[in-house]
Each structure stands twice: as structure tokens, then as C-alpha cells.
C-alpha atoms as a PDB file:
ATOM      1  CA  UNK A   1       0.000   0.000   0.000  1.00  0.00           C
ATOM      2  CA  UNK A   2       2.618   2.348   1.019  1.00  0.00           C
ATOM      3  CA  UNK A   3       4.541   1.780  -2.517  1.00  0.00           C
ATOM      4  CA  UNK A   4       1.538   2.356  -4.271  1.00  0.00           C
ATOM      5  CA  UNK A   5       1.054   5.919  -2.720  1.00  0.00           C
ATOM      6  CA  UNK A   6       4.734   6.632  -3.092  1.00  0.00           C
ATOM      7  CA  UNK A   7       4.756   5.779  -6.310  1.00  0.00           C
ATOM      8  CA  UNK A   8       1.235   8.324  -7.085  1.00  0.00           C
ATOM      9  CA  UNK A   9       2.973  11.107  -5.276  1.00  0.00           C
ATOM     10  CA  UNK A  10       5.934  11.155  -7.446  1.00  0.00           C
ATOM     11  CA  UNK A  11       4.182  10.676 -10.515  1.00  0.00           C
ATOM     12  CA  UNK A  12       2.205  13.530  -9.496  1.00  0.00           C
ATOM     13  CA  UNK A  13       5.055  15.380  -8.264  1.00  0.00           C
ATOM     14  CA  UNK A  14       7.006  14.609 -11.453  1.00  0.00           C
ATOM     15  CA  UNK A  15       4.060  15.703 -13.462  1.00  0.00           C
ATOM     16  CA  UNK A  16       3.415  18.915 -11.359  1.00  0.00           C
ATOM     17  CA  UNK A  17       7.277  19.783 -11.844  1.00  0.00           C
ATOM     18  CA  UNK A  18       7.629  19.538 -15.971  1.00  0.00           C
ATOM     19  CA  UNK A  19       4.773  21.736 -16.000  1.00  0.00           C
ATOM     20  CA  UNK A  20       6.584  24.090 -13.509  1.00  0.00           C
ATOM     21  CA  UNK A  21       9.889  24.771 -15.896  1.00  0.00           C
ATOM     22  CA  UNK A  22       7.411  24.369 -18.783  1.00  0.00           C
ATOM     23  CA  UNK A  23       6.027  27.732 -17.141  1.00  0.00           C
ATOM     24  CA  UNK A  24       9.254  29.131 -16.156  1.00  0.00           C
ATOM     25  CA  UNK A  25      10.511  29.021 -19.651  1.00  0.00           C
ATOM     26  CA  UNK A  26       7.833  30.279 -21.477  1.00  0.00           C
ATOM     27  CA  UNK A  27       7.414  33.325 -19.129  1.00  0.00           C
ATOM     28  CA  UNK A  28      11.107  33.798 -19.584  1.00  0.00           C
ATOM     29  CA  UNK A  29      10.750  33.835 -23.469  1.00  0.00           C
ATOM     30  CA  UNK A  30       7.688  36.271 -22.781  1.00  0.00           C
ATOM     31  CA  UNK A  31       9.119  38.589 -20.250  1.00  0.00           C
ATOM     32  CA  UNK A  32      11.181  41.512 -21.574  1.00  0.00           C
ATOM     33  CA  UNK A  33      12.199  42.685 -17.933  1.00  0.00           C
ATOM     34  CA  UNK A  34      13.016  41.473 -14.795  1.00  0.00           C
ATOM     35  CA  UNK A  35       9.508  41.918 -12.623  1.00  0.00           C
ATOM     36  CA  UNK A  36      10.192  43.200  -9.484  1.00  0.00           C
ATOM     37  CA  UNK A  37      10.286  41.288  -6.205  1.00  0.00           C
ATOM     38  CA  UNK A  38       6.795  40.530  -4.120  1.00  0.00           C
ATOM     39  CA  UNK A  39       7.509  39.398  -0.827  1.00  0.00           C
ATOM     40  CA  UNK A  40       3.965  38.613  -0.058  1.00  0.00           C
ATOM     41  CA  UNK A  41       4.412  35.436  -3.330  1.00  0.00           C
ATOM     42  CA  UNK A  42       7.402  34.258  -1.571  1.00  0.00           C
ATOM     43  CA  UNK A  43       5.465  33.953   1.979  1.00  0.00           C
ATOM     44  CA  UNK A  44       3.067  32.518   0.142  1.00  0.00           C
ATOM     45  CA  UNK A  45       4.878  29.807  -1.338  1.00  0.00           C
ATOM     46  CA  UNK A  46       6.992  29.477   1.912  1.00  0.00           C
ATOM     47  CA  UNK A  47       3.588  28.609   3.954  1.00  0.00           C
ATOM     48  CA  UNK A  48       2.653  26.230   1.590  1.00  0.00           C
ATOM     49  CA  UNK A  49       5.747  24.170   0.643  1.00  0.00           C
ATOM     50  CA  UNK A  50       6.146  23.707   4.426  1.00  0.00           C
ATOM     51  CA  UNK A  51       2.362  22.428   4.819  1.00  0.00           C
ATOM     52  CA  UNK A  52       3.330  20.141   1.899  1.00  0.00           C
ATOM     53  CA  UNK A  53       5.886  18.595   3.595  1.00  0.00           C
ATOM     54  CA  UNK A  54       3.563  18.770   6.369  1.00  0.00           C
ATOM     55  CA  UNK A  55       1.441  17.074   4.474  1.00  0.00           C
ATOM     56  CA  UNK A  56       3.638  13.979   3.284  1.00  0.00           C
ATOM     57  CA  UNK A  57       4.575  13.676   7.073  1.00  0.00           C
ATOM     58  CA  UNK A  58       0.969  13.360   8.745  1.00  0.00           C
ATOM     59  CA  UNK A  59       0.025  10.735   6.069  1.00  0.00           C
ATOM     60  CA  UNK A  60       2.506   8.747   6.740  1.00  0.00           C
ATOM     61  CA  UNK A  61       1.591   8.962  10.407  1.00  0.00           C
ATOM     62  CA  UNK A  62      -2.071   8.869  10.099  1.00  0.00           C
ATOM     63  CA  UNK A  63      -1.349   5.564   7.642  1.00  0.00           C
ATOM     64  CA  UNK A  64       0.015   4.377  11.298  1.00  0.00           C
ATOM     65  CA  UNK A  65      -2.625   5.694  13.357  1.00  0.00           C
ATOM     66  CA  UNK A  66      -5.933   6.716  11.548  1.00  0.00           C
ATOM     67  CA  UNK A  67      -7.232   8.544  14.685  1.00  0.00           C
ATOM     68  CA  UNK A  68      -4.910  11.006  13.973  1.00  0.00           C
ATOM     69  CA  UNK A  69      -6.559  12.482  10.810  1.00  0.00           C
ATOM     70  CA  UNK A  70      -8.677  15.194  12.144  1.00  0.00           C
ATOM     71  CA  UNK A  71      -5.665  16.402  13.505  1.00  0.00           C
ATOM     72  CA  UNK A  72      -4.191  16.399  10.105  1.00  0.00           C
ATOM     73  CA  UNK A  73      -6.480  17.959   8.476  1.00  0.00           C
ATOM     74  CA  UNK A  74      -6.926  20.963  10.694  1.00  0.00           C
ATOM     75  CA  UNK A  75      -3.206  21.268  10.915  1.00  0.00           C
ATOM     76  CA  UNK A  76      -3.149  21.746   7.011  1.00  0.00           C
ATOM     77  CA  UNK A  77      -6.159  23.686   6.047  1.00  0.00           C
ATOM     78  CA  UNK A  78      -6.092  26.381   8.517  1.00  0.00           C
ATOM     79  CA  UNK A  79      -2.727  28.208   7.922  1.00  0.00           C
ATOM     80  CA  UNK A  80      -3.493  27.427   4.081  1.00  0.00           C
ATOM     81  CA  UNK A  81      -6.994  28.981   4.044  1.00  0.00           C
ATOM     82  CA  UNK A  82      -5.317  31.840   6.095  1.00  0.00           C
ATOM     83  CA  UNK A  83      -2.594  32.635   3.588  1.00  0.00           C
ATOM     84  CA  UNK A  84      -4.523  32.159   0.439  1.00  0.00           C
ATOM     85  CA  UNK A  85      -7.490  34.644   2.123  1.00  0.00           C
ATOM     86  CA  UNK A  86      -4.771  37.013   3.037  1.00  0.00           C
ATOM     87  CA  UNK A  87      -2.980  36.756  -0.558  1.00  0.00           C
ATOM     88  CA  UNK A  88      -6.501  36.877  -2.372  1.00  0.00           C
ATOM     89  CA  UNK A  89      -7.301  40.190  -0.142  1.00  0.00           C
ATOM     90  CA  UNK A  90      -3.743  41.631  -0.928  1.00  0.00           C
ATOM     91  CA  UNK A  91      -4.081  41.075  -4.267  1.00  0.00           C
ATOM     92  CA  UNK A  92      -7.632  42.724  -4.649  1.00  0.00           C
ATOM     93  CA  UNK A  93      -7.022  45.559  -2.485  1.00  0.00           C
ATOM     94  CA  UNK A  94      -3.498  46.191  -5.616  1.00  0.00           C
ATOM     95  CA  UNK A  95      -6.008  45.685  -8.154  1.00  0.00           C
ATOM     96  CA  UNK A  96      -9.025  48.149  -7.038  1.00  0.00           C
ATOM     97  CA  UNK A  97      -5.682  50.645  -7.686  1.00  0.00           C
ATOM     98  CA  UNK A  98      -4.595  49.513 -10.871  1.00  0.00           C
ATOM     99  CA  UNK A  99      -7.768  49.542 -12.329  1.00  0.00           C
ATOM    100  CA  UNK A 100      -8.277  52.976 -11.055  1.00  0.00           C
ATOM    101  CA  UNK A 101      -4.559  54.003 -12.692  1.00  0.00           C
ATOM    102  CA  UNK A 102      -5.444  52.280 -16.044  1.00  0.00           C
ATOM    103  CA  UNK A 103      -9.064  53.988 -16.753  1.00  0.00           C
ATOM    104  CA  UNK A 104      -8.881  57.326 -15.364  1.00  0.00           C
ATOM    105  CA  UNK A 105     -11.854  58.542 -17.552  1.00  0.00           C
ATOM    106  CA  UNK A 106     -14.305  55.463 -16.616  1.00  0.00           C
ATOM    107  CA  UNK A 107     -13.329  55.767 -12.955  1.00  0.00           C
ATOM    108  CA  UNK A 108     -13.592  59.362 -11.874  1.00  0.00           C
ATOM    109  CA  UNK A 109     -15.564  60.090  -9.167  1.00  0.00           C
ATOM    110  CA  UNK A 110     -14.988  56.887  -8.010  1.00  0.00           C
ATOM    111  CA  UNK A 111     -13.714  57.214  -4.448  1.00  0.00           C
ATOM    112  CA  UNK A 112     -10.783  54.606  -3.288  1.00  0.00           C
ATOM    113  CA  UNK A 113     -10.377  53.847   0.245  1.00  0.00           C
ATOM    114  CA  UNK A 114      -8.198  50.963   1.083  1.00  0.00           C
ATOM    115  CA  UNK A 115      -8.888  50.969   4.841  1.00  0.00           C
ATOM    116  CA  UNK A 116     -12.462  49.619   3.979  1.00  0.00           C
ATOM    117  CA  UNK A 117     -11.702  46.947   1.570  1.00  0.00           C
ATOM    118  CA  UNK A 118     -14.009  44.424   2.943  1.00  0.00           C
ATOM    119  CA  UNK A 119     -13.240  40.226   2.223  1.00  0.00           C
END
């Protein structure tokens, strides 16, 4: 059983990584400049590789103990959920301002005020 998953994680991991330089070279070929560094993508990324390996960790210790499952699960969905909410809100709160930038005509009169940005 344990081969079995092991093997389905690293064909999906295998998959999931051509695709990733796939990506990374084609938005190399596309990109003329370098874009500048967000430090909100790399927390991001940070909270979710570790919950990864968080994840590969509790199911190999819930395939010893199934009790432990709920405690999985909670310990991986709720920093996740937190960080993609908070990156989703970022993200929206950039974009209300970029679309006010780019039309200036359509969006006059339009107020802007970023402390009320609600979820």
C-alpha cells in the first residue's frame, strides 16, 4: 500500500514539476524585464511548501494511526486557508488601484479607500 502511494505522489510530483519549468521558460521567453520582487508570493509559497511537507509527514503517520486524521487535516487547512485569504485580499485591495490608474476617464468620481476593503 505504502509503494503504491509513493509511487502516485511522485508521478504527481514529477508531473506537477515539468509543468513548472514548462512555465518558467515560457514566461522567460515572454518577459522583456526582470519583474520586481513581491515578498507577499514568496510567503506565500513558503507557507505552503512547508504544509506540503507537512502534508507527506501526517500521512505517513495517520497511515500508522488513523485517529490522527482530524488532527491532520486541521493542521493543514487552517494556515493554508489563512494565507490564500490574506494573498486573495492583498491582491484585490493592488487591483481596485490599478484599475483605477489604467481607466482614469471610466473611474472618476470613483472614491478609493483601502482601509475599507471588505473580504
Amino acid at each position: 500500500m505504502e509503494y503504491i502511494i509513493s509511487v502516485a505522489a511522485g508521478l504527481i510530483a514529477g508531473i506537477a514539476g515539468v509543468c513548472l519549468v514548462e512555465m518558467i521558460c515560457k514566461s522567460r521567453r515572454r518577459r522583456k524585464k526582470k519583474d520586481k520582487f513581491e515578498f507577499s508570493k514568496s510567503i506565500l509559497l513558503a507557507v505552503l511548501a512547508t504544509y506540503f511537507v507537512g502534508i507527506v509527514v501526517g500521512i505517513k503517520i495517520v497511515l500508522v494511526d488513523t485517529t490522527q486524521l482530524g488532527v491532520l487535516l486541521v493542521y493543514i487547512g487552517t494556515p493554508t486557508t489563512i494565507a490564500i485569504g490574506f494573498y486573495a485580499w492583498k491582491a484585490k485591495a493592488e487591483n481596485i488601484v490599478k484599475i483605477k490608474q489604467a481607466n482614469p476617464a471610466d473611474t472618476e468620481g470613483v472614491p478609493i479607500d483601502l482601509n475599507n476593503i471588505t473580504p
